[in-house]
PDB file of N, CA and C in Angstrom:
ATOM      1  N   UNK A   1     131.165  94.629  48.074  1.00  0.00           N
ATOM      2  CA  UNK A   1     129.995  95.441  48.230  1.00  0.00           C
ATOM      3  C   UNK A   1     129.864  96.320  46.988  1.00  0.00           C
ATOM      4  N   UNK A   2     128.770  96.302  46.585  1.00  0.00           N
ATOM      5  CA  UNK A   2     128.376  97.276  45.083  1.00  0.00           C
ATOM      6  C   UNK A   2     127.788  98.961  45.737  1.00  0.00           C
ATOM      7  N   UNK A   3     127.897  99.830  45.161  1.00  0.00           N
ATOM      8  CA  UNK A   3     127.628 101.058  45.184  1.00  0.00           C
ATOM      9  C   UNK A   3     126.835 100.859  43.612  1.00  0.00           C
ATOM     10  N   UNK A   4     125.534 101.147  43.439  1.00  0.00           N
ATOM     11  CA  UNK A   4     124.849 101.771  42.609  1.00  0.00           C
ATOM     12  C   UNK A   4     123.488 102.340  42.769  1.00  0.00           C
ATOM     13  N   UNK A   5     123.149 103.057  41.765  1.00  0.00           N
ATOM     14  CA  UNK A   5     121.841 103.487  41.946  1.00  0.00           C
ATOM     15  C   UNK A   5     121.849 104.845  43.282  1.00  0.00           C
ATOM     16  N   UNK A   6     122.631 105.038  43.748  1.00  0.00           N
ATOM     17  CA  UNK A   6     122.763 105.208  45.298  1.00  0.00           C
ATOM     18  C   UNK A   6     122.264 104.692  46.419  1.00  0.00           C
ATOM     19  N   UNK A   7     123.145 103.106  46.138  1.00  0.00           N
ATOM     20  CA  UNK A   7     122.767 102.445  47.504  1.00  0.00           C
ATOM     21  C   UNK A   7     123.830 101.482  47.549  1.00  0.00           C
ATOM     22  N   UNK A   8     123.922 100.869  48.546  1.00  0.00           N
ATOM     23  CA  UNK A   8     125.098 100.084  48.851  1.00  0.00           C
ATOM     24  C   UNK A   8     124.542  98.839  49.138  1.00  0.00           C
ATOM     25  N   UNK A   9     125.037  98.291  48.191  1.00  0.00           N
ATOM     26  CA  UNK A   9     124.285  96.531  48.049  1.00  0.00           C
ATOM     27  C   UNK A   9     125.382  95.331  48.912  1.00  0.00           C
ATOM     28  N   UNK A  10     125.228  94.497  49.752  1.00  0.00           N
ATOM     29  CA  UNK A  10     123.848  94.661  50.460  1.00  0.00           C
ATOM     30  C   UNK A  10     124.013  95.222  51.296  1.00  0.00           C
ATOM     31  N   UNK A  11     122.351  96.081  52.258  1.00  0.00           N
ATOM     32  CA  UNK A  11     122.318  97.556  52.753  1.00  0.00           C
ATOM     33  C   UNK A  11     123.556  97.001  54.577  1.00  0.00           C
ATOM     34  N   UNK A  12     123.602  95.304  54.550  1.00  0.00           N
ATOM     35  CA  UNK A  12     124.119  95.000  55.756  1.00  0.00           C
ATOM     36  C   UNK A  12     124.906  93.685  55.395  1.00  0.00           C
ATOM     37  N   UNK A  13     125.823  93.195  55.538  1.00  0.00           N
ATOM     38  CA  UNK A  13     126.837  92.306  55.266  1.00  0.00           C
ATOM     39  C   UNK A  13     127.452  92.145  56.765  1.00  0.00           C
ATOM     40  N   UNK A  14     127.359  90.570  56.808  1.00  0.00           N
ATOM     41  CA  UNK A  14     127.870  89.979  58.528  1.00  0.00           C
ATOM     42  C   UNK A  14     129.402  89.030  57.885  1.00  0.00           C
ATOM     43  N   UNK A  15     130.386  89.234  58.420  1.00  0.00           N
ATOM     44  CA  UNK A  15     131.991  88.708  57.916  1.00  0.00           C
ATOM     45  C   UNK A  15     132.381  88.092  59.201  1.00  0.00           C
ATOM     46  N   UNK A  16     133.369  87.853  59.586  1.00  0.00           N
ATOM     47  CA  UNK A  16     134.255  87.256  60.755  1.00  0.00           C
ATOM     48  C   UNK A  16     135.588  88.155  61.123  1.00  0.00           C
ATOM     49  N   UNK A  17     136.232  87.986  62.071  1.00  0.00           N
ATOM     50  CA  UNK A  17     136.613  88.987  62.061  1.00  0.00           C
ATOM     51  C   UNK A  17     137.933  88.927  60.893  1.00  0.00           C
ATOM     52  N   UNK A  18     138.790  89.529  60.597  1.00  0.00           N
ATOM     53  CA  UNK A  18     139.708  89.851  59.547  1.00  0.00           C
ATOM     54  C   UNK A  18     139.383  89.962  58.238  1.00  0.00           C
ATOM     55  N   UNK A  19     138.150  89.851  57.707  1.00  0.00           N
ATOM     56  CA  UNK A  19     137.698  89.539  56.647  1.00  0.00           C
ATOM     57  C   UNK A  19     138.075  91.348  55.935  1.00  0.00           C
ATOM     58  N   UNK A  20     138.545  91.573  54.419  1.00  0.00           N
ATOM     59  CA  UNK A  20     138.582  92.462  53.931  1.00  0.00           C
ATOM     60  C   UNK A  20     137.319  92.383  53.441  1.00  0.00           C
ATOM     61  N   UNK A  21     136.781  94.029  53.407  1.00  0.00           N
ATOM     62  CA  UNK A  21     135.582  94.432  52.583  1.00  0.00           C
ATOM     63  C   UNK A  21     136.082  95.191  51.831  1.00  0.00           C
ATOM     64  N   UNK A  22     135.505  95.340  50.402  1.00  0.00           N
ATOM     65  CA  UNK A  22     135.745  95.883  49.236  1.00  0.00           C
ATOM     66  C   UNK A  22     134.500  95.969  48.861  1.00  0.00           C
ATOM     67  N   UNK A  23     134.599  98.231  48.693  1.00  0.00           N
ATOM     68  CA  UNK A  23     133.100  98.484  48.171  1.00  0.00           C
ATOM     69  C   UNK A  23     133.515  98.521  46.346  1.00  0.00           C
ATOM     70  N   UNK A  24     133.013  98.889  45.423  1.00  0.00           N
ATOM     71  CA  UNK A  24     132.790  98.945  44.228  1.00  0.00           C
ATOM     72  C   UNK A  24     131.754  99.805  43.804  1.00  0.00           C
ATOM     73  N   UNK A  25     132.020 100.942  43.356  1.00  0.00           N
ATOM     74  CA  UNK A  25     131.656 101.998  42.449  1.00  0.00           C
ATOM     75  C   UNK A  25     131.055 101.580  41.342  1.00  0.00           C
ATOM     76  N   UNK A  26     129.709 101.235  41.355  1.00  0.00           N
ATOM     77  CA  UNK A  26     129.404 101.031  40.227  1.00  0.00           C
ATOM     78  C   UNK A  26     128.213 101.620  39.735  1.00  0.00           C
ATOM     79  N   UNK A  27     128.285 103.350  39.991  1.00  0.00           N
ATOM     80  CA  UNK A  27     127.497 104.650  39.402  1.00  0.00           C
ATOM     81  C   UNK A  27     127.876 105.093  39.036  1.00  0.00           C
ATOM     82  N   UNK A  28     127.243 106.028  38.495  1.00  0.00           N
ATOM     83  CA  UNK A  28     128.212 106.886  37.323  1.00  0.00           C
ATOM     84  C   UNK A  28     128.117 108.458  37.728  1.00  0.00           C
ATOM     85  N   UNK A  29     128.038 107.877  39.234  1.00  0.00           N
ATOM     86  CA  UNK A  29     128.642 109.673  39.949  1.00  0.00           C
ATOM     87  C   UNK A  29     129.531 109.012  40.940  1.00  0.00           C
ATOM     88  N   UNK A  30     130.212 109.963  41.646  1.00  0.00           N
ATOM     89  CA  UNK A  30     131.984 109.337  42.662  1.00  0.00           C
ATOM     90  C   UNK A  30     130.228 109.160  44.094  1.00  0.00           C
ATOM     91  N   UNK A  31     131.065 108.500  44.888  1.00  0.00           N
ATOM     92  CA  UNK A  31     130.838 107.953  46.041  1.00  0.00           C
ATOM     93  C   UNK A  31     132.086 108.139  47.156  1.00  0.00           C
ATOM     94  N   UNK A  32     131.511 107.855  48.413  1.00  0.00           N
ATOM     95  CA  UNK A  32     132.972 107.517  49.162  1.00  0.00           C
ATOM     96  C   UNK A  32     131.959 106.400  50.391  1.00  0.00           C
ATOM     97  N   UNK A  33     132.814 106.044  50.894  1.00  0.00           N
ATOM     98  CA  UNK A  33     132.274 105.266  52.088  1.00  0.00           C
ATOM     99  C   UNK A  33     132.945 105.489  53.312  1.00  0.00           C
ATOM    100  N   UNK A  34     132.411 105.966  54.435  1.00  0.00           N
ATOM    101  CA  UNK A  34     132.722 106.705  55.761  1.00  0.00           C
ATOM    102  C   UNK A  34     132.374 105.967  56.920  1.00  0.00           C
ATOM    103  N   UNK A  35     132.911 105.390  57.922  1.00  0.00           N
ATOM    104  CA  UNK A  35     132.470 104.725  59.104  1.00  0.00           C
ATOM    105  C   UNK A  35     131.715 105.799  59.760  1.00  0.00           C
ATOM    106  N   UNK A  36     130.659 105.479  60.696  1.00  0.00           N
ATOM    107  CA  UNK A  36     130.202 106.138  61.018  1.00  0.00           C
ATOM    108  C   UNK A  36     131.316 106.850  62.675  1.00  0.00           C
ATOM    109  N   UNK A  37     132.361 105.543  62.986  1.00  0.00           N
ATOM    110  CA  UNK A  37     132.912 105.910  63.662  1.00  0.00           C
ATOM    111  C   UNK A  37     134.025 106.167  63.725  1.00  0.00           C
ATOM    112  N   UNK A  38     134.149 107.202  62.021  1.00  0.00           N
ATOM    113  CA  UNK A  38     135.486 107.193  61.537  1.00  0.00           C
ATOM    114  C   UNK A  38     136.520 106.598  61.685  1.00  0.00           C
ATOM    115  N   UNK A  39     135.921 104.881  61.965  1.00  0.00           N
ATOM    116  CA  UNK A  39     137.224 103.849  61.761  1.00  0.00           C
ATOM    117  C   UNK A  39     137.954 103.687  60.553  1.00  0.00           C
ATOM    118  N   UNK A  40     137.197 103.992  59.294  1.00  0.00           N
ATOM    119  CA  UNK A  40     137.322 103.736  57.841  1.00  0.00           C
ATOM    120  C   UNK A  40     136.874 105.254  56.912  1.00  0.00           C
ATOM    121  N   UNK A  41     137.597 105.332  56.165  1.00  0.00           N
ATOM    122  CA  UNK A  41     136.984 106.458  55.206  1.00  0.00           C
ATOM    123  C   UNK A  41     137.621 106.452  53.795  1.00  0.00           C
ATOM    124  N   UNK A  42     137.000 106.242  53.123  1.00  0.00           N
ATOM    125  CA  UNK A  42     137.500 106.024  51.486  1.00  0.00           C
ATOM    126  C   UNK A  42     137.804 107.780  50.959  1.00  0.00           C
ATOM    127  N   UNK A  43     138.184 107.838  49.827  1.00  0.00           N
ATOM    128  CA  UNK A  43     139.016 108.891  49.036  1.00  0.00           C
ATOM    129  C   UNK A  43     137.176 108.631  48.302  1.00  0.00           C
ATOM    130  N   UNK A  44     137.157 109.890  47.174  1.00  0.00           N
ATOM    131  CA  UNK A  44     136.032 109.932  46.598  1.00  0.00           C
ATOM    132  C   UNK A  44     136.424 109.030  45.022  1.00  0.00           C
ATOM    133  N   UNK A  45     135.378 108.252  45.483  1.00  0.00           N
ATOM    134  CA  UNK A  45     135.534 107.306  43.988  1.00  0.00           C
ATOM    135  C   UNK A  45     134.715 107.574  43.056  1.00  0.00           C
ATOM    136  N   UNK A  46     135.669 107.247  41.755  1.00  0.00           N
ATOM    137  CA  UNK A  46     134.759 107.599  40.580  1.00  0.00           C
ATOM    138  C   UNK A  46     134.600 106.048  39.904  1.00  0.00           C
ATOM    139  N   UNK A  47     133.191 106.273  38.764  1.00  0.00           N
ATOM    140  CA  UNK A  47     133.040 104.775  37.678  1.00  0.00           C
ATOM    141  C   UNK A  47     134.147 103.807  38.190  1.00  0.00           C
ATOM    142  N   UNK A  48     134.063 102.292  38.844  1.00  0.00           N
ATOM    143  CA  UNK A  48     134.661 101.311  38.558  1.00  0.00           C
ATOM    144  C   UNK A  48     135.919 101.723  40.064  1.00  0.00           C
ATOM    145  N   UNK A  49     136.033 102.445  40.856  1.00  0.00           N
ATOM    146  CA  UNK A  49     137.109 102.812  41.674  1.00  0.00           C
ATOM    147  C   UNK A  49     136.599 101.861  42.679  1.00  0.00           C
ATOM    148  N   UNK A  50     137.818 101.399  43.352  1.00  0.00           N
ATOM    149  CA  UNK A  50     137.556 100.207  44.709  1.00  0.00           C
ATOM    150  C   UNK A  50     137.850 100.908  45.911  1.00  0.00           C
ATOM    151  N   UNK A  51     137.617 100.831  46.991  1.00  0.00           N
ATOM    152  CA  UNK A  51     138.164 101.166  48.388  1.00  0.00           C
ATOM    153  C   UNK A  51     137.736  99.635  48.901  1.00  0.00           C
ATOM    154  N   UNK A  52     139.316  99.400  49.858  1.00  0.00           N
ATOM    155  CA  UNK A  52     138.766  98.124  50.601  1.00  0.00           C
ATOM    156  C   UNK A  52     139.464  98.144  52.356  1.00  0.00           C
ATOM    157  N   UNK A  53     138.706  97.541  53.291  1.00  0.00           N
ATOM    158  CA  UNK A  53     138.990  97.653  54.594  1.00  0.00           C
ATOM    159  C   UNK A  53     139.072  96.808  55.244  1.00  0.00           C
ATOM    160  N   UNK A  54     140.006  95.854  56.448  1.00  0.00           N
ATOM    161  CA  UNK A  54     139.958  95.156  56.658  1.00  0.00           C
ATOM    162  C   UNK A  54     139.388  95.209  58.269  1.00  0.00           C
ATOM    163  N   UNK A  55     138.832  94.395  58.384  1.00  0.00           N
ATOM    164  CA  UNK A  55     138.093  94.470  59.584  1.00  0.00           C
ATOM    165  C   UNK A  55     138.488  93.923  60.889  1.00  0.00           C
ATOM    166  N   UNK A  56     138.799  94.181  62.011  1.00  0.00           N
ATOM    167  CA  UNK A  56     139.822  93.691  62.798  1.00  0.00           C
ATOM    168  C   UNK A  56     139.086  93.388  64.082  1.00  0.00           C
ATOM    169  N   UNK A  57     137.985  94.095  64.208  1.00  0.00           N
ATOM    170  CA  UNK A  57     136.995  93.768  65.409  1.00  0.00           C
ATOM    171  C   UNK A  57     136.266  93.079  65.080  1.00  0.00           C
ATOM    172  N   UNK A  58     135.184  92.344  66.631  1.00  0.00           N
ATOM    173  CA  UNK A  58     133.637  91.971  66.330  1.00  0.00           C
ATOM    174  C   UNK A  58     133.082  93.817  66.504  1.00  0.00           C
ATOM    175  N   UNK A  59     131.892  93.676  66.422  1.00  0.00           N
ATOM    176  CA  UNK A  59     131.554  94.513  66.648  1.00  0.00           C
ATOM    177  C   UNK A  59     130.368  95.443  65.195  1.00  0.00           C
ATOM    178  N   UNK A  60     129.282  95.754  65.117  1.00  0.00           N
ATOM    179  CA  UNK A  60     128.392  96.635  64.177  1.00  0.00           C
ATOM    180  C   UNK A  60     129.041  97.965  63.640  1.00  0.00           C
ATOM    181  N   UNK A  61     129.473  98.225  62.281  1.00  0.00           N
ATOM    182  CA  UNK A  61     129.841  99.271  61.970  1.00  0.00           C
ATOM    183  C   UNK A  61     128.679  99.995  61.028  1.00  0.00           C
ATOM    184  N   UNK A  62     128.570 101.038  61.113  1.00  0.00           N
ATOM    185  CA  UNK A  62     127.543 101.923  60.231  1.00  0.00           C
ATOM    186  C   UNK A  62     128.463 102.542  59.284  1.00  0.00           C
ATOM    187  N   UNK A  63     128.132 102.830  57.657  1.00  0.00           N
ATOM    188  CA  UNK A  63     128.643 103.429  57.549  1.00  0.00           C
ATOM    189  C   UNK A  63     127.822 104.594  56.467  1.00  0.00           C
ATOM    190  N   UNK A  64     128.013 105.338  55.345  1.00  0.00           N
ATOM    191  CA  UNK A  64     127.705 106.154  55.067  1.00  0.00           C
ATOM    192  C   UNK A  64     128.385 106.587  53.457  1.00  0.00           C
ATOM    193  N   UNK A  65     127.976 107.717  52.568  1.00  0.00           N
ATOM    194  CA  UNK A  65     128.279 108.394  51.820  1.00  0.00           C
ATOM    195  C   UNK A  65     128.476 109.855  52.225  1.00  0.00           C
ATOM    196  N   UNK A  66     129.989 110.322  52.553  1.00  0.00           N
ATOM    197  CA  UNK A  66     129.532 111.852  52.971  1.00  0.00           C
ATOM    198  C   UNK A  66     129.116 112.867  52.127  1.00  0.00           C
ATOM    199  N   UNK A  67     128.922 112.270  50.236  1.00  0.00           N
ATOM    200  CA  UNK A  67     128.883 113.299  49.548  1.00  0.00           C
ATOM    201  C   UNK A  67     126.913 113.130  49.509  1.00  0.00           C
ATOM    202  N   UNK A  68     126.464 111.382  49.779  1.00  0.00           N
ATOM    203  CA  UNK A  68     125.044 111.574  49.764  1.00  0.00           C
ATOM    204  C   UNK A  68     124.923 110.920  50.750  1.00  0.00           C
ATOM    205  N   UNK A  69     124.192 112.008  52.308  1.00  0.00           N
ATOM    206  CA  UNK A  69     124.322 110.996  53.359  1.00  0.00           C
ATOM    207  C   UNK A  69     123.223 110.145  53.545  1.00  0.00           C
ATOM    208  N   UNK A  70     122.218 109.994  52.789  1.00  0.00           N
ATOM    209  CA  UNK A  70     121.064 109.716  52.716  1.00  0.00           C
ATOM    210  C   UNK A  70     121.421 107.882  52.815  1.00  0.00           C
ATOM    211  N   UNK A  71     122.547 107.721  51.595  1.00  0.00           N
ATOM    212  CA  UNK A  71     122.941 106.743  51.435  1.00  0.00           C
ATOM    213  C   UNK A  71     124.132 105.538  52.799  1.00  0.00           C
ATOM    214  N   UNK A  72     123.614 104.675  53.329  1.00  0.00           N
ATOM    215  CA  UNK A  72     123.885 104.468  54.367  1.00  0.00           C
ATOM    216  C   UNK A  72     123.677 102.443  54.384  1.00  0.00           C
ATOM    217  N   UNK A  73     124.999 101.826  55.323  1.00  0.00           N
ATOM    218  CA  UNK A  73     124.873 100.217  55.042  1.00  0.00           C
ATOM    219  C   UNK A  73     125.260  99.933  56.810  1.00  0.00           C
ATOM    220  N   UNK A  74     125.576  99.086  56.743  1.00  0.00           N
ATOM    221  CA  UNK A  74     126.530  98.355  57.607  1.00  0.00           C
ATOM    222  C   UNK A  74     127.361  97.214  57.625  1.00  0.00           C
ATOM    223  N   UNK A  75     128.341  97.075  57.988  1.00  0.00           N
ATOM    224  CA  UNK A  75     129.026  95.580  58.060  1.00  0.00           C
ATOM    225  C   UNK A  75     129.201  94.979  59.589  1.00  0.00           C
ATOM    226  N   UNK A  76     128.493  93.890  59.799  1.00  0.00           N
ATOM    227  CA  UNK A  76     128.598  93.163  61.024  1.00  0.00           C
ATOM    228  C   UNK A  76     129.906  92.408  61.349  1.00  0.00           C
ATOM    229  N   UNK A  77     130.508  92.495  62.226  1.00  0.00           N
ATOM    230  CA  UNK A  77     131.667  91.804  62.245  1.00  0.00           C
ATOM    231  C   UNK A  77     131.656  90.747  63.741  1.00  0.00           C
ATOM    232  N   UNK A  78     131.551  89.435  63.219  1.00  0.00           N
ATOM    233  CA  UNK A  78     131.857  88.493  64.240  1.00  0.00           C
ATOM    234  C   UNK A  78     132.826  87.721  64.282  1.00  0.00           C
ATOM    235  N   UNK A  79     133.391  86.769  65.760  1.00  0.00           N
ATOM    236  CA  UNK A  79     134.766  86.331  66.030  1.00  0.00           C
ATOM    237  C   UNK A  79     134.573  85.035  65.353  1.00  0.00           C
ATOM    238  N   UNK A  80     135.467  84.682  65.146  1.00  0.00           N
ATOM    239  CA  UNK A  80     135.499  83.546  64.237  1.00  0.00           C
ATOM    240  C   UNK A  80     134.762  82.231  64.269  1.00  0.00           C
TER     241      UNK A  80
END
């Protein structure tokens, strides 16, 4: 998943379940990425920094930027 511009490309991504997601920083201000159901929460990334999560449910996750909350995706997670 890309972080730029302030947005998280793409705004929704569907995986299976175990699949790792890996966002990517690629603005040139820090980001973080936050579940909306604080399943996941990244450290604040700067230029080029990775956070990655592995996904263990089915189930719709929302997630977020807590430094810009404006900025907002999801990852769909289905069983295999």
């Amino acid at each position: 998943m890309k972080i730029d511009n302030f947005v998280f490309g793409p705004e929704a991504l569907t995986v299976t379940i175990g699949t790792t997601v890996t966002w990517i920083n690629q603005d040139d201000i820090p980001h973080t990425v936050v579940a909306d159901d604080k399943s996941f929460k990244s450290k604040v990334m700067d230029t080029d920094e990775r956070f990655s999560f592995t996904l263990t449910k089915a189930g719709e996750y929302g997630y977020f930027c807590s430094l810009h909350p404006h900025m907002t995706g999801k990852v769909i997670v289905k069983a295999g």
